[in-house]
N, C-alpha and C. Protein backbone atom coordinates (compact mmCIF):
# COMPACT_ATOMS: atom_id res chain seq x y z
N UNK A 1 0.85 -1.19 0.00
CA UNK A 1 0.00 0.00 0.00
C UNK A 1 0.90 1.25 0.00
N UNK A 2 0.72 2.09 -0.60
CA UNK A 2 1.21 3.18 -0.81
C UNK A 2 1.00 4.53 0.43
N UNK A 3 1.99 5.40 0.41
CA UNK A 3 2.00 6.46 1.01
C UNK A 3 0.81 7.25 1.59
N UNK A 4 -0.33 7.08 0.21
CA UNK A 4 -1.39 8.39 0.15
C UNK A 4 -2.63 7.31 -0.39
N UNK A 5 -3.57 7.67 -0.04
CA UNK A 5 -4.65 6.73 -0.41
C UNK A 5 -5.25 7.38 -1.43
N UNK A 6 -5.92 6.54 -2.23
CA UNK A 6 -7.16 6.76 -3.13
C UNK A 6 -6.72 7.49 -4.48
N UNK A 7 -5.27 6.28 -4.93
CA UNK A 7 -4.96 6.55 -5.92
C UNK A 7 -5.84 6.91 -7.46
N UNK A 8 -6.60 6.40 -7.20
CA UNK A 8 -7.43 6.57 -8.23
C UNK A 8 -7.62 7.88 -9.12
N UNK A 9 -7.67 8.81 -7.89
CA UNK A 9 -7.82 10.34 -7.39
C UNK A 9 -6.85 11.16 -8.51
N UNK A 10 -5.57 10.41 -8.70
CA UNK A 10 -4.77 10.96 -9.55
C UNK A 10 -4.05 10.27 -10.94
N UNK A 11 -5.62 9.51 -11.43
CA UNK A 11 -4.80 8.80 -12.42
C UNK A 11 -4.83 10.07 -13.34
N UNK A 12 -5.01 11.01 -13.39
CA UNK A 12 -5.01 12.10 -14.50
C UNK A 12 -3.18 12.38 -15.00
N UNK A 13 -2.48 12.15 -13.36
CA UNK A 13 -1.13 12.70 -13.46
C UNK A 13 -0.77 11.05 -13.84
N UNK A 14 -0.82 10.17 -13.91
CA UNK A 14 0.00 8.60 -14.34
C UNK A 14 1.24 8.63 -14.65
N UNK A 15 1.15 9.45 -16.15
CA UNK A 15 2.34 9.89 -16.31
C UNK A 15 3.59 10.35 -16.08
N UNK A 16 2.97 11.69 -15.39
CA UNK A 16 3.82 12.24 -14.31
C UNK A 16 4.58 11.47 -13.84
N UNK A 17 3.85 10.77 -12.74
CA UNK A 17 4.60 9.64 -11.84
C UNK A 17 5.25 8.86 -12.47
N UNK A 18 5.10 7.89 -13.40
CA UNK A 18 5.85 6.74 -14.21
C UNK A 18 6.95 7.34 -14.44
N UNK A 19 7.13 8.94 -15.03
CA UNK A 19 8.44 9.95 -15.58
C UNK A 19 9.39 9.86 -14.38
N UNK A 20 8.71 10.78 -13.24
CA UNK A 20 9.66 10.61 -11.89
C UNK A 20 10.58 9.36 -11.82
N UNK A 21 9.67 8.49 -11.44
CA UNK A 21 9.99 7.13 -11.01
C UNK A 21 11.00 6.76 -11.75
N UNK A 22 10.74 6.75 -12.92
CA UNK A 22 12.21 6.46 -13.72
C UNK A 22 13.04 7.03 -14.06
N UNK A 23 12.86 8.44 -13.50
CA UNK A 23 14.34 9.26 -13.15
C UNK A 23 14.68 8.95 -11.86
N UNK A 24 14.46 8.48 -11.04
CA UNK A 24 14.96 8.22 -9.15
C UNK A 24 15.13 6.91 -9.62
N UNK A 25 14.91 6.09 -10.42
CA UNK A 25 15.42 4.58 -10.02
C UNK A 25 16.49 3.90 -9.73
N UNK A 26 16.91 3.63 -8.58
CA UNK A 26 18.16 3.32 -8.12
C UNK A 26 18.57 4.22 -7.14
N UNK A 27 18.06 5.81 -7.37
CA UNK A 27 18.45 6.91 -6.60
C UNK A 27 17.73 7.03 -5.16
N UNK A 28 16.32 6.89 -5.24
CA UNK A 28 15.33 6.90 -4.08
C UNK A 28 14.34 5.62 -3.69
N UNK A 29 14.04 5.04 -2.89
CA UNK A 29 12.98 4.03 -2.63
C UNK A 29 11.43 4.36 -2.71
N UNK A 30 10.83 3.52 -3.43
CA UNK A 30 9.38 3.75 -2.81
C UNK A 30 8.48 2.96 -4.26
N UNK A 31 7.66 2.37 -4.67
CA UNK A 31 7.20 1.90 -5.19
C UNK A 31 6.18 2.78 -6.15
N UNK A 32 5.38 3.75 -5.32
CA UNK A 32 4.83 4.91 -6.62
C UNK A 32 5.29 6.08 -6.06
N UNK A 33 4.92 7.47 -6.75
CA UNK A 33 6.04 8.58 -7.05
C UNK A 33 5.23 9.00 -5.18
N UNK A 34 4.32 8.77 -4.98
CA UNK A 34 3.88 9.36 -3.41
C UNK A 34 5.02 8.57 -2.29
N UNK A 35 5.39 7.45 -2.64
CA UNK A 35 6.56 6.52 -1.45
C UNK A 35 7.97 6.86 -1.98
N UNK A 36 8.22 7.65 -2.98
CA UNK A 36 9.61 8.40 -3.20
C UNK A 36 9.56 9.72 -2.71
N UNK A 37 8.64 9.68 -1.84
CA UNK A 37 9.05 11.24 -1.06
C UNK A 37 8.91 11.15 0.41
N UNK A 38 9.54 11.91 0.86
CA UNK A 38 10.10 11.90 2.53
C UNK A 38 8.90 12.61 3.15
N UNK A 39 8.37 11.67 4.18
CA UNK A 39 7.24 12.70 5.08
C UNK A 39 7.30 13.83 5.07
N UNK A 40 8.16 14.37 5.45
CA UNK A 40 8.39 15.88 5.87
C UNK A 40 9.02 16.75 4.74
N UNK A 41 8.91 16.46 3.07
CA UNK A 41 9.23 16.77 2.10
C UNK A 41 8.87 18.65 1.26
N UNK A 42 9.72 18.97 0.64
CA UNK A 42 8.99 20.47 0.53
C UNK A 42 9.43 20.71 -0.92
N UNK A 43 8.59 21.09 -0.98
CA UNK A 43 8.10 21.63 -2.77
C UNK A 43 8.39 22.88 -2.79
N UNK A 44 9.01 23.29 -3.53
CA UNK A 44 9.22 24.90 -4.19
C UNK A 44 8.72 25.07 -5.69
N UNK A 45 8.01 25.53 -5.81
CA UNK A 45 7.15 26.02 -7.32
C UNK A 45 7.90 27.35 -8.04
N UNK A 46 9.20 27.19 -8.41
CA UNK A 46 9.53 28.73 -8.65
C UNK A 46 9.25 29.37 -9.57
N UNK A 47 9.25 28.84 -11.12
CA UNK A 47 8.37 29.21 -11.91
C UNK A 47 6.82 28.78 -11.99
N UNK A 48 5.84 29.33 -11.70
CA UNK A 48 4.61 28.41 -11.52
C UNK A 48 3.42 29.83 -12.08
N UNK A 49 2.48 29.54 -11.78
CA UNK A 49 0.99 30.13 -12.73
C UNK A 49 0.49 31.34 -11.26
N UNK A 50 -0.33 32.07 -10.66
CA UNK A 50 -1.10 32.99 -10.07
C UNK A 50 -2.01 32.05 -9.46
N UNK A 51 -1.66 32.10 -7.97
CA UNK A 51 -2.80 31.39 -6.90
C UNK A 51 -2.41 29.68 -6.96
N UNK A 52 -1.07 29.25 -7.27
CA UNK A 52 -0.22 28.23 -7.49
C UNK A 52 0.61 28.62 -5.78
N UNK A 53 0.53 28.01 -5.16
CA UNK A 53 1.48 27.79 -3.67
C UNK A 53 2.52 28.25 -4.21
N UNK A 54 3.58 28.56 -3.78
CA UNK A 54 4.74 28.45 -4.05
C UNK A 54 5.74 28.02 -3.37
N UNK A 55 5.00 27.29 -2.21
CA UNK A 55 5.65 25.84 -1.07
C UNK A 55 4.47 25.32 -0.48
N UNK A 56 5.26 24.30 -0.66
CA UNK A 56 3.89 23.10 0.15
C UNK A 56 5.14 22.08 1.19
N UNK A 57 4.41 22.04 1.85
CA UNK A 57 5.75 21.15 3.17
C UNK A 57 4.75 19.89 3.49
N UNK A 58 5.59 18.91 3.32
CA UNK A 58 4.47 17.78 4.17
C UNK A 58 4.08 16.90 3.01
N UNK A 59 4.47 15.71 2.58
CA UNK A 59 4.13 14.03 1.51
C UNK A 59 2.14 14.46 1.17
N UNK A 60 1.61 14.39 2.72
CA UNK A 60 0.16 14.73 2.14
C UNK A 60 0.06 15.80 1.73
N UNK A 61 0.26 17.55 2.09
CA UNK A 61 -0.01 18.34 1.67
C UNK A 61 0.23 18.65 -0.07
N UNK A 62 1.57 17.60 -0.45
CA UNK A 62 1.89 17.66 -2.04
C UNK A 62 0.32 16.72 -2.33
N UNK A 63 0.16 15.43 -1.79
CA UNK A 63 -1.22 14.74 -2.62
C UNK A 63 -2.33 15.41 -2.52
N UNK A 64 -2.71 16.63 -1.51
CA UNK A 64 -4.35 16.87 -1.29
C UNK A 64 -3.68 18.34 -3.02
N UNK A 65 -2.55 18.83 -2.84
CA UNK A 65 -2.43 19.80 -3.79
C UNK A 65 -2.95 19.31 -5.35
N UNK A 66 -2.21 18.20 -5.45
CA UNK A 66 -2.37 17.37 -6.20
C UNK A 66 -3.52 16.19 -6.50
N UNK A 67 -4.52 16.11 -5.81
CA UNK A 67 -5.58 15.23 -6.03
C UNK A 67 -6.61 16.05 -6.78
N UNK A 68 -6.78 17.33 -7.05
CA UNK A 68 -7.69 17.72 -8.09
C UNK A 68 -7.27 18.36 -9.41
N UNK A 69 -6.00 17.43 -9.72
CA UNK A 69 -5.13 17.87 -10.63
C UNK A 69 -6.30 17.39 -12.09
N UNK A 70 -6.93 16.56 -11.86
CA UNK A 70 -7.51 15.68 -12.94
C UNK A 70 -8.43 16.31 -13.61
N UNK A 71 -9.30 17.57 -12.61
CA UNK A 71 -10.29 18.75 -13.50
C UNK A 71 -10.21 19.62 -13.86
N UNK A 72 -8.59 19.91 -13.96
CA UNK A 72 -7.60 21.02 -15.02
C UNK A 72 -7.18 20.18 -15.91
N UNK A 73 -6.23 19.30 -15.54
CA UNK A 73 -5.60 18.71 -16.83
C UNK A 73 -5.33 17.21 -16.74
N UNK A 74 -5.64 16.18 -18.03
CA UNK A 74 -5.17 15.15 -18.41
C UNK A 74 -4.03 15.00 -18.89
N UNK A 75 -3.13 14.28 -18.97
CA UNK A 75 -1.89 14.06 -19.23
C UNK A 75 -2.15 12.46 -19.64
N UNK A 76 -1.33 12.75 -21.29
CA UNK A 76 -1.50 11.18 -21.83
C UNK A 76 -0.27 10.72 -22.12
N UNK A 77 0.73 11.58 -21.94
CA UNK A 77 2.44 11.15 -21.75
C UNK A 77 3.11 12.16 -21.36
N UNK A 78 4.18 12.03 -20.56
CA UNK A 78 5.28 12.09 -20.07
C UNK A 78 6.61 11.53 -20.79
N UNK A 79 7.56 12.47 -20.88
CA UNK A 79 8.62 11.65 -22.32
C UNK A 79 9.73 12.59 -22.30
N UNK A 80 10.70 12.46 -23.06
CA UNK A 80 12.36 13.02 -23.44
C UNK A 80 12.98 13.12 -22.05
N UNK A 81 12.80 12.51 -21.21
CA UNK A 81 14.12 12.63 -19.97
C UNK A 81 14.65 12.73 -19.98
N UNK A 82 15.52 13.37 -19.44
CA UNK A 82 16.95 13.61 -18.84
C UNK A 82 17.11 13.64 -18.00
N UNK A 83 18.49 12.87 -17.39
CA UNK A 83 18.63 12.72 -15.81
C UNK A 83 19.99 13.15 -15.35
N UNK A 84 20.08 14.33 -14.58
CA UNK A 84 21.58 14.62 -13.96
C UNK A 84 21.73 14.11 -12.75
N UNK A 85 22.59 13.57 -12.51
CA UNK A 85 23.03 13.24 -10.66
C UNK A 85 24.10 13.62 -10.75
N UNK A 86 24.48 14.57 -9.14
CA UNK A 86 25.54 15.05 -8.48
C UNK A 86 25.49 13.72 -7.52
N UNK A 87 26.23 12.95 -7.30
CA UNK A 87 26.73 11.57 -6.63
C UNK A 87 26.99 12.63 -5.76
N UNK A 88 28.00 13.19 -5.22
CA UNK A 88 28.26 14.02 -4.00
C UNK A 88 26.87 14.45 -3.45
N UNK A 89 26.65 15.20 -4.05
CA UNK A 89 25.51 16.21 -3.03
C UNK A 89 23.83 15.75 -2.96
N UNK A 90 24.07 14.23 -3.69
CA UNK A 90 22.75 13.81 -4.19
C UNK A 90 21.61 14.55 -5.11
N UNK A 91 21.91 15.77 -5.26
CA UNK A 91 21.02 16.64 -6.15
C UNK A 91 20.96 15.68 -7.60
N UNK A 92 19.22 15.59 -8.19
CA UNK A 92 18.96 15.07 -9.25
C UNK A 92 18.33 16.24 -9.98
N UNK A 93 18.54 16.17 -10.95
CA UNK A 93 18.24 17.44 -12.04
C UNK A 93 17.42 16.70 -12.89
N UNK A 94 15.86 16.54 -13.61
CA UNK A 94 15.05 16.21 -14.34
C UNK A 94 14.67 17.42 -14.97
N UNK A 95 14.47 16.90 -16.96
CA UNK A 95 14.26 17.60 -17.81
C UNK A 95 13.39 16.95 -18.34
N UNK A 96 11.85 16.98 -18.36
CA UNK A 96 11.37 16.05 -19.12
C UNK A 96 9.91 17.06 -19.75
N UNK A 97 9.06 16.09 -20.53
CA UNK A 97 7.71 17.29 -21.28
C UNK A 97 7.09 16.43 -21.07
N UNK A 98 5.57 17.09 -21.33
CA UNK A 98 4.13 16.35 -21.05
C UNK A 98 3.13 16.51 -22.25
N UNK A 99 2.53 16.13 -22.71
CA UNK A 99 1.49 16.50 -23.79
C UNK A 99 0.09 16.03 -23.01
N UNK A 100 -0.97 16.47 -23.46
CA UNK A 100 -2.41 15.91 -22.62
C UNK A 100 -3.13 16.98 -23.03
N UNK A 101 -4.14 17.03 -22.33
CA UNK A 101 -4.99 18.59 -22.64
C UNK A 101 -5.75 18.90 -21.46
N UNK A 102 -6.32 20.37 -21.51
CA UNK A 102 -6.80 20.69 -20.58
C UNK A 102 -8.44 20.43 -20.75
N UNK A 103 -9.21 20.28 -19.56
CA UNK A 103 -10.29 19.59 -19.08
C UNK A 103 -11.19 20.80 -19.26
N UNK A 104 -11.14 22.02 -18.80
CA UNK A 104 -12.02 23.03 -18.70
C UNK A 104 -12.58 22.85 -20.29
N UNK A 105 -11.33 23.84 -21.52
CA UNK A 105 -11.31 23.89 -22.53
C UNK A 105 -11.36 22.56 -23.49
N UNK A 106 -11.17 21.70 -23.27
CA UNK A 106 -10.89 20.61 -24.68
C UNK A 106 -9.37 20.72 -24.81
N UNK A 107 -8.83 21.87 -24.94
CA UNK A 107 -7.86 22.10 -25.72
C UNK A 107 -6.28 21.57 -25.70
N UNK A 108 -5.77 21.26 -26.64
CA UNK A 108 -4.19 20.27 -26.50
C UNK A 108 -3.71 21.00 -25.25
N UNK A 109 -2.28 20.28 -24.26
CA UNK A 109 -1.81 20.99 -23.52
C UNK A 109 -0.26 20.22 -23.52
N UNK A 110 0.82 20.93 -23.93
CA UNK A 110 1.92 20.53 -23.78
C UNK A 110 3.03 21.33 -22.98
N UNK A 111 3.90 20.97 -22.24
CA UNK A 111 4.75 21.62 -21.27
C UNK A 111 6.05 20.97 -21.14
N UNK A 112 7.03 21.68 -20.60
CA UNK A 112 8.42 21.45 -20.86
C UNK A 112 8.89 21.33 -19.06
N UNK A 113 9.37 20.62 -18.07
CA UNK A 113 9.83 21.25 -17.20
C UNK A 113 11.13 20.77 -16.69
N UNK A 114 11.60 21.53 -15.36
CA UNK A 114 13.07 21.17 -14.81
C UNK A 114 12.22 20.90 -13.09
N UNK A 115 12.78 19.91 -12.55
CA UNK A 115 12.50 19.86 -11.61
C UNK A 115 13.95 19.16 -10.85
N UNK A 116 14.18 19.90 -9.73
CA UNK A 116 15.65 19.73 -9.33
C UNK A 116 15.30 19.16 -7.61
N UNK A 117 16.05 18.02 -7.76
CA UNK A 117 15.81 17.12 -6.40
C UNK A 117 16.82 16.82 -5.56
N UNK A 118 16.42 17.08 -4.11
CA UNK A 118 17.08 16.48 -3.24
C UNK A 118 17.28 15.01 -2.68
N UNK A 119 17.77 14.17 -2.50
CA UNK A 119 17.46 12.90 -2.27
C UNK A 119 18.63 12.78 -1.09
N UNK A 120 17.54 12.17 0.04
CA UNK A 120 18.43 12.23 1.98
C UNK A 120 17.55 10.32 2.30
N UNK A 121 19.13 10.05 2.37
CA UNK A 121 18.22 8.83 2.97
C UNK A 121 17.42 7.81 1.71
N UNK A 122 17.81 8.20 0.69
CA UNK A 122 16.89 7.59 -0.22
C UNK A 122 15.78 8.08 -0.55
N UNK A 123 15.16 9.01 0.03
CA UNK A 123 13.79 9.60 -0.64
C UNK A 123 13.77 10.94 -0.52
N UNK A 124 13.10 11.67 -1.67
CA UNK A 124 12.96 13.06 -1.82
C UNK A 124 12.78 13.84 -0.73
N UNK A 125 13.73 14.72 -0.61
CA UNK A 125 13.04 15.49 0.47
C UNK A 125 13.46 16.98 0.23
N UNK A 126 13.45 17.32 -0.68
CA UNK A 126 12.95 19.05 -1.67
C UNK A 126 13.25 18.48 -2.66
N UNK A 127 12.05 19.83 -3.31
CA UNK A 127 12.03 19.82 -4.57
C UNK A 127 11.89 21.04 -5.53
N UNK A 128 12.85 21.33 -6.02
CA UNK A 128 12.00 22.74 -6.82
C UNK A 128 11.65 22.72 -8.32
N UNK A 129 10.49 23.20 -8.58
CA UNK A 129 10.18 22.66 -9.80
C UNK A 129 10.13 24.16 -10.66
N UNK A 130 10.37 23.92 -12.00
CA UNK A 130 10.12 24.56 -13.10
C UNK A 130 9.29 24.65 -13.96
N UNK A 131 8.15 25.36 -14.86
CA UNK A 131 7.54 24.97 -15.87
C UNK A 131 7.18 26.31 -16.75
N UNK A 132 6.67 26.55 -17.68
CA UNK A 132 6.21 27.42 -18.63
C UNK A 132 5.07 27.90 -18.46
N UNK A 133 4.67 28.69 -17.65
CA UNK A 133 3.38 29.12 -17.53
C UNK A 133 2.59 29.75 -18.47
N UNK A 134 3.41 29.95 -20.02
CA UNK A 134 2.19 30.57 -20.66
C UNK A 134 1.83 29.47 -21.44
N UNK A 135 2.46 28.28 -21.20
CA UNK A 135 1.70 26.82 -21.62
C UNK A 135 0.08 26.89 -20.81
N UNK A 136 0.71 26.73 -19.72
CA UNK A 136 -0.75 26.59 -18.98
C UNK A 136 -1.88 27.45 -19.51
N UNK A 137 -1.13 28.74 -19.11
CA UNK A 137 -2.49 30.04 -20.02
C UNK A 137 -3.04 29.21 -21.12
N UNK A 138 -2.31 29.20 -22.01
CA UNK A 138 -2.75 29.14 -23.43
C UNK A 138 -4.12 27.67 -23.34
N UNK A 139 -3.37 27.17 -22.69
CA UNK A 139 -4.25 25.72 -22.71
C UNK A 139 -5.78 25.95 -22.02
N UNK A 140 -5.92 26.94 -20.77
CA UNK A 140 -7.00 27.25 -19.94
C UNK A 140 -7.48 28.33 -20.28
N UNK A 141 -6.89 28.99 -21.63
CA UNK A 141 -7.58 30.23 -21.93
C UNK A 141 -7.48 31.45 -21.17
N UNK A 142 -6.65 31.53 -20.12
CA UNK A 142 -6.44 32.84 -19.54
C UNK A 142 -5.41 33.63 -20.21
N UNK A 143 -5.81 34.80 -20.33
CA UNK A 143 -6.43 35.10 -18.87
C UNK A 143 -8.01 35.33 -19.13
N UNK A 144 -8.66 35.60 -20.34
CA UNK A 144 -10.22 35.20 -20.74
C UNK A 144 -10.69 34.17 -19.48
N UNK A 145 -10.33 33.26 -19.28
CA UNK A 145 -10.84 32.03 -18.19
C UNK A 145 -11.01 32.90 -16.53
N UNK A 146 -9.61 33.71 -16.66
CA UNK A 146 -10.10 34.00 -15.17
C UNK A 146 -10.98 34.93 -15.24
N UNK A 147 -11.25 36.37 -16.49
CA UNK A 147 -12.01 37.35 -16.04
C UNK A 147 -13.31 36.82 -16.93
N UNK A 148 -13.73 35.91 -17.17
CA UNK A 148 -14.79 35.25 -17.49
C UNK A 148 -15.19 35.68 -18.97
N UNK A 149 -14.43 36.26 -19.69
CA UNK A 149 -14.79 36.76 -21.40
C UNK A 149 -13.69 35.77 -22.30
N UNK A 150 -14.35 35.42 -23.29
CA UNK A 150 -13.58 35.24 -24.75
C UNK A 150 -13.37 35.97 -25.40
């Protein structure tokens, strides 16, 4: 049994996770991408979208962030990895993209990101992530989406 219950909740991200996972393999323990992270784990969002956290502390606080990921966006792959490891300092550097679309709109949704990891003990414990936010716009239609006009 896994970390976080009611996987189901996030088959939207699948991908996601399968990508992780096979950038930490060998590097961190845990069987899905929620048991490759350290209880007490912290997220940094540094490039990220408006009303996006820009830290979340705590294994559950990343899944409750993440459990209504599925009525913004589907994701139908995860792909082009790249994997850096600093053996010294354990820092893992991931370069990977997503294609899927967004749920509101219909519309395609593809994204590029860097997400740079700590690994203590075998499991994640920071993380700061990267992504393209005028991907997101474009895909959800904002800023039309937030002030409610086309």
């Amino acid at each position: 049994m896994t970390a976080v219950g009611k996987l189901a909740d996030f088959r939207a991200l699948d991908p996601f996770f399968r990508i992780i996972e096979e950038g930490v393999a060998g590097l961190a323990d845990g069987a899905h991408f929620f048991d490759l992270l350290a209880e007490d784990v912290v997220f940094e969002y540094v490039i990220t979208v408006p009303g996006y956290p820009r830290r979340v502390e705590g294994r559950q606080a990343v899944a409750e962030l993440y459990r209504p990921y599925g009525a913004t966006f589907s994701l139908d792959r995860c792909y082009d990895l790249a994997v850096h490891h600093d053996q010294v300092t354990g820092v893992v550097v991931l370069e990977y993209a997503s294609q899927g679309r967004a749920i509101p709109t219909g519309t395609a949704y593809s994204n590029r990101y860097i997400s740079v990891l700590s690994i203590v003990d075998r499991k994640i414990a920071h993380w700061r992530d990267y992504l393209d936010p005028l991907a997101v716009f474009d895909a959800i239609g904002w800023p039309a989406a937030a002030t409610g006009s086309h």
